[in-house]
C-alpha atoms as a PDB file:
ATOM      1  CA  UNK A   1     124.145  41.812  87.540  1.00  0.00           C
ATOM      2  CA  UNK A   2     120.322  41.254  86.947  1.00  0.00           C
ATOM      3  CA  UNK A   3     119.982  37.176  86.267  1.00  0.00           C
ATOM      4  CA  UNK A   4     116.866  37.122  84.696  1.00  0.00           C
ATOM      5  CA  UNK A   5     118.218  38.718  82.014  1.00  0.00           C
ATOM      6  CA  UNK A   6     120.831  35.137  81.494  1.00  0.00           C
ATOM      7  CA  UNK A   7     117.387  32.837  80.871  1.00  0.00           C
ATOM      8  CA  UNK A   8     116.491  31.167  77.121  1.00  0.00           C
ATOM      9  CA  UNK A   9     114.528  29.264  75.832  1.00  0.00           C
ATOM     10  CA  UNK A  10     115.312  26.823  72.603  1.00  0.00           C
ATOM     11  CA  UNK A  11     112.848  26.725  69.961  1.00  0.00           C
ATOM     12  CA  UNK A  12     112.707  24.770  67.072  1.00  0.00           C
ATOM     13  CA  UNK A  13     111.510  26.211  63.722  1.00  0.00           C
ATOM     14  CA  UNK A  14     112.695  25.361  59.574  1.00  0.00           C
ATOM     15  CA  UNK A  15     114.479  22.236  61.317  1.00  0.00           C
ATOM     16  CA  UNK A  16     116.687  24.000  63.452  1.00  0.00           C
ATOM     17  CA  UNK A  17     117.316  24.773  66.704  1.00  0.00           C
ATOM     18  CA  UNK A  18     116.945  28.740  67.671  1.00  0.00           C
ATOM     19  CA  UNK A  19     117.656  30.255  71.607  1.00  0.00           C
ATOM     20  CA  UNK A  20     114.320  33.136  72.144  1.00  0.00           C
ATOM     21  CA  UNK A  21     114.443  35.324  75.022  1.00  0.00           C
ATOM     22  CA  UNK A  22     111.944  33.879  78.304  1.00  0.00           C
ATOM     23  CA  UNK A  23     111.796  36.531  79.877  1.00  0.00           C
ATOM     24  CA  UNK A  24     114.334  39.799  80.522  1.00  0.00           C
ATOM     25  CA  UNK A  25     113.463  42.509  83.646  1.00  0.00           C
ATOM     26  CA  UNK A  26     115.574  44.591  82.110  1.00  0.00           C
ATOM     27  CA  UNK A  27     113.926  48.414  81.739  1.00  0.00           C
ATOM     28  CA  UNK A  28     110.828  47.373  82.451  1.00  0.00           C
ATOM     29  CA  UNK A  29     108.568  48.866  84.751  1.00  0.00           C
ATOM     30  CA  UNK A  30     106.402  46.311  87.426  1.00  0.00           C
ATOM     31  CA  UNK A  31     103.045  46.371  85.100  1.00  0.00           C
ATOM     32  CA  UNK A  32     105.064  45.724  81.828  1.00  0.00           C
ATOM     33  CA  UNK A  33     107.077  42.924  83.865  1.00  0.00           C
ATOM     34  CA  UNK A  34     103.708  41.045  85.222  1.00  0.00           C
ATOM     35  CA  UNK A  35     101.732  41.395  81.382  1.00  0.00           C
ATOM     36  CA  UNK A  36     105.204  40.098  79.745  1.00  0.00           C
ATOM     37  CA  UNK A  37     105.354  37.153  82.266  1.00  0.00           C
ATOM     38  CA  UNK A  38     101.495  36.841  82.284  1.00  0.00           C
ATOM     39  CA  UNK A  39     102.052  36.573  78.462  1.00  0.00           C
ATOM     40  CA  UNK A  40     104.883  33.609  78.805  1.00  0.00           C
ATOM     41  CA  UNK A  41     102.803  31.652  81.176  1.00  0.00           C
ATOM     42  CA  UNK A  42      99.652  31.464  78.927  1.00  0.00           C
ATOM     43  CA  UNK A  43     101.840  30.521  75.686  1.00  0.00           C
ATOM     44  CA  UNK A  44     103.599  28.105  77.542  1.00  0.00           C
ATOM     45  CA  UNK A  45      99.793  26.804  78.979  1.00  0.00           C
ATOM     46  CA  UNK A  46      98.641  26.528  75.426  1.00  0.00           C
ATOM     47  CA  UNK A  47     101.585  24.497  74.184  1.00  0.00           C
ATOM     48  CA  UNK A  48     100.892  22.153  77.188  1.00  0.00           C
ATOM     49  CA  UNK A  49      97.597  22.072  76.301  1.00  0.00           C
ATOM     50  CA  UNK A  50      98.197  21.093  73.206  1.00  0.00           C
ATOM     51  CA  UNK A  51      99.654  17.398  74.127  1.00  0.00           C
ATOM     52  CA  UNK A  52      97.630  16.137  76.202  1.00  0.00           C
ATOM     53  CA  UNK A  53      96.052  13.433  74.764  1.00  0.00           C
ATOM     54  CA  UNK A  54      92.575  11.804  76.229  1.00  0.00           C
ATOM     55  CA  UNK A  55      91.417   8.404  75.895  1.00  0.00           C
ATOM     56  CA  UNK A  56      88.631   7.450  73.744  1.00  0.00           C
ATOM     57  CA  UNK A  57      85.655   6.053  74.828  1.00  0.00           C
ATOM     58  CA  UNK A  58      86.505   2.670  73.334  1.00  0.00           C
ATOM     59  CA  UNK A  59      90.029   2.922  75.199  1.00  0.00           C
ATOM     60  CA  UNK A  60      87.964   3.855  78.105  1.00  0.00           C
ATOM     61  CA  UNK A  61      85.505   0.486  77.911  1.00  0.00           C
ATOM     62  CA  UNK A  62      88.712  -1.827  77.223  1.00  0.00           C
ATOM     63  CA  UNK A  63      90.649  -0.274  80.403  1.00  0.00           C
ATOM     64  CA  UNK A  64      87.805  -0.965  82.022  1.00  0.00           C
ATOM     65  CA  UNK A  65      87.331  -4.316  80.949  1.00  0.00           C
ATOM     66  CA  UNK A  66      90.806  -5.183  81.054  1.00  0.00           C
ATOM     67  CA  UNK A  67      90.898  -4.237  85.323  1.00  0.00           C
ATOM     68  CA  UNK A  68      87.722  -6.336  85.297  1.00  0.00           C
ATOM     69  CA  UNK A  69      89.550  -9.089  83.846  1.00  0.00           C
ATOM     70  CA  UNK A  70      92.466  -8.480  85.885  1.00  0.00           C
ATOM     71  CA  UNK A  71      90.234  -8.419  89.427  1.00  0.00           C
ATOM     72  CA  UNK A  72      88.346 -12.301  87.710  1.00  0.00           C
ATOM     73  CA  UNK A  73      91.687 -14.001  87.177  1.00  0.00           C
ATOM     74  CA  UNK A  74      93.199 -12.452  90.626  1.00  0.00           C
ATOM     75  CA  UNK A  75      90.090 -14.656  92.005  1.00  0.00           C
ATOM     76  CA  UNK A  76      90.416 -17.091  90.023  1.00  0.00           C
ATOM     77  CA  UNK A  77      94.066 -17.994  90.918  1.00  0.00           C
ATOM     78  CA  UNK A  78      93.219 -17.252  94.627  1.00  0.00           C
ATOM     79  CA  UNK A  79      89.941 -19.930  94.264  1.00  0.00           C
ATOM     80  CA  UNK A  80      92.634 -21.933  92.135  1.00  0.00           C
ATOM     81  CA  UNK A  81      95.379 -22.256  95.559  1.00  0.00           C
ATOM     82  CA  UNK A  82      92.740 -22.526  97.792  1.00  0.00           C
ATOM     83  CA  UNK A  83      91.506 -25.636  96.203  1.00  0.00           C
ATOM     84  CA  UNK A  84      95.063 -26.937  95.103  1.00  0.00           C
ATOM     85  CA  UNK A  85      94.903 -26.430  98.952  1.00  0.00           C
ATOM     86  CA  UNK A  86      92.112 -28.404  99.374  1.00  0.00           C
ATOM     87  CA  UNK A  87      93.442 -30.933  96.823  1.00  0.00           C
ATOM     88  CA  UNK A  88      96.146 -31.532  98.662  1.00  0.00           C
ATOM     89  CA  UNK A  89      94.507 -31.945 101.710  1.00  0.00           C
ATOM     90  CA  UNK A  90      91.999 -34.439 100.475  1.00  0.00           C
ATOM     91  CA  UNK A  91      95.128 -36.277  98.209  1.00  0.00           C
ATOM     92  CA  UNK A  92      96.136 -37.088 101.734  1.00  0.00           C
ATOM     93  CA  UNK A  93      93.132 -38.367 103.095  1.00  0.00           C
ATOM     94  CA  UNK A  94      92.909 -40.046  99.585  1.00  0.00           C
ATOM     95  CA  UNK A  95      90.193 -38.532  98.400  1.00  0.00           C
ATOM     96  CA  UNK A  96      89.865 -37.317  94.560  1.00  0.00           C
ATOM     97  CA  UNK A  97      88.808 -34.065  93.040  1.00  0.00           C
ATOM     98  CA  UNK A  98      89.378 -34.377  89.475  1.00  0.00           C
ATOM     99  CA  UNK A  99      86.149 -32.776  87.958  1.00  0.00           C
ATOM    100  CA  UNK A 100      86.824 -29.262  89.968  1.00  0.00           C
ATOM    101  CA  UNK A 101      90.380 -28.735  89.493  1.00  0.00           C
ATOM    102  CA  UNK A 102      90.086 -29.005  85.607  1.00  0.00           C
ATOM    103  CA  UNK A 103      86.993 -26.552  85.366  1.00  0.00           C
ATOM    104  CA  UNK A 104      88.850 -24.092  87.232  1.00  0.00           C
ATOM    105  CA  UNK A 105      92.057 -24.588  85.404  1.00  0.00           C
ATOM    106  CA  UNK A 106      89.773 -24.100  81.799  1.00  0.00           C
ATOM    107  CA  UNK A 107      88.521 -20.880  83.537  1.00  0.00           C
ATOM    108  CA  UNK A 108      91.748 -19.185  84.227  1.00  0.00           C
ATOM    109  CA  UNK A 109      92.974 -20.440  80.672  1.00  0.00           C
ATOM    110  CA  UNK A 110      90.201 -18.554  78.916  1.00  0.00           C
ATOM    111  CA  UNK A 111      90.577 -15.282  81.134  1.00  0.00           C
ATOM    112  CA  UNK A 112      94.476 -15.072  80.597  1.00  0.00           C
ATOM    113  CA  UNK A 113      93.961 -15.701  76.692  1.00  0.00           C
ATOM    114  CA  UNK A 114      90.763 -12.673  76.873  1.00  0.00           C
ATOM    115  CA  UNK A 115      94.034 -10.534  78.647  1.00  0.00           C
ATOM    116  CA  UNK A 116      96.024 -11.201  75.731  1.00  0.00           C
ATOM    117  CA  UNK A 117      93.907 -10.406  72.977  1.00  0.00           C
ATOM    118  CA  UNK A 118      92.929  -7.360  74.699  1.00  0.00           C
ATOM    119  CA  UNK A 119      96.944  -6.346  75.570  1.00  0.00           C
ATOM    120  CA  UNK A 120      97.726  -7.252  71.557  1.00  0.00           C
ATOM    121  CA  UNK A 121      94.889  -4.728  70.588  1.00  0.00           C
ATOM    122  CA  UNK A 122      95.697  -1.799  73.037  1.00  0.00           C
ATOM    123  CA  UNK A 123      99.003  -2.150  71.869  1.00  0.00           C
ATOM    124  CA  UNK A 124      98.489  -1.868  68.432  1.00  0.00           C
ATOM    125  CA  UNK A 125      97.027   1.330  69.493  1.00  0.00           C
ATOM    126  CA  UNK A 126      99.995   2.920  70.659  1.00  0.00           C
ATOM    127  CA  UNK A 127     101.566   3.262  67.104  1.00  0.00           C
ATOM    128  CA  UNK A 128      98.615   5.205  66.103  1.00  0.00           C
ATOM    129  CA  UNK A 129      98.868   7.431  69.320  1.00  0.00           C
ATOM    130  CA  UNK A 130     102.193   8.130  68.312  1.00  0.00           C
ATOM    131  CA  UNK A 131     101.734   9.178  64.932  1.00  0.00           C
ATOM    132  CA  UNK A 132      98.619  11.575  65.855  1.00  0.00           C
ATOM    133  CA  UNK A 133     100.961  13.225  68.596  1.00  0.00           C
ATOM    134  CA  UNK A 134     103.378  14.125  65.881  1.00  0.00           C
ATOM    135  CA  UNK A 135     101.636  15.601  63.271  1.00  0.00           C
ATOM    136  CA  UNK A 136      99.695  17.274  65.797  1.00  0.00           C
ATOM    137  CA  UNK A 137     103.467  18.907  66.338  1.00  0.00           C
ATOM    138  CA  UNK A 138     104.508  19.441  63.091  1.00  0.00           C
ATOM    139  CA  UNK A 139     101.054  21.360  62.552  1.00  0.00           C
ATOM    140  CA  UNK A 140     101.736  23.753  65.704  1.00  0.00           C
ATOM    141  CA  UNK A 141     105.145  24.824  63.998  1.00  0.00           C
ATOM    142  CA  UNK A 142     103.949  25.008  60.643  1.00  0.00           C
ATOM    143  CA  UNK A 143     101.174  27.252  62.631  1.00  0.00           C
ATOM    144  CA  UNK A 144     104.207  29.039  64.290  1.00  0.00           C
ATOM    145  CA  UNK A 145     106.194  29.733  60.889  1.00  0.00           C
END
């Protein structure tokens, strides 16, 4: 029993679901097996091809800007326990440092609001991501029928 010969693959055109032969050895000779198989692998490349989607530049600039926010407020809170350290420290040796702790505190406020106004617009993004992908899919099968 040749098992190549048992392999599908489901397609979807006019809405429905149809099963098209992948590939079957059957009667064919070595040459006619390689260019049918050689044939399958390049469709199949094309319709991977086909959904990858790259960032823009301006999604490139805001990743980039968002990881440079990220690394400021990942010093910031570090610089933020190492003087709550140092707060402490000097609490007990009663010694005040008002002025600093507050500056510091204002800093990592702004950066963590910057983060959210940047996550609110990459996310209203992903609708638009979303919709692109599709029609970019119902064009390939309208292509296809």
């Amino acid at each position: 029993m040749d098992y190549s010969s048992f392999m599908f693959l489901l397609v979807l055109r006019e809405g429905q679901w149809r099963v098209s032969e992948v590939l079957d050895s059957t009667g064919l000779t070595t040459e006619a097996y390689q260019h049918k198989y050689q044939s399958l692998l390049k469709n199949r490349q094309w319709w991977q091809d086909q959904f990858i989607v790259y960032p823009t530049d301006r999604e490139v600039k805001l990743k980039n800007y968002v990881e440079s926010l990220q690394e400021e407020l990942r010093v910031f809170e570090g610089n933020k326990t190492s003087l709550q350290e140092a707060l402490l420290e000097a609490s007990q040796q009663g010694i005040v440092l008002y002025c600093v702790c507050v500056c510091v505190f204002t800093s990592l406020m702004i950066l963590k609001e910057r983060r959210r106004s940047i996550d609110q617009k990459l996310n209203n993004q992903q609708p638009i991501k979303k919709r692109l992908r599709n029609l970019k899919l119902k064009l390939l099968i309208v292509k296809l029928i």
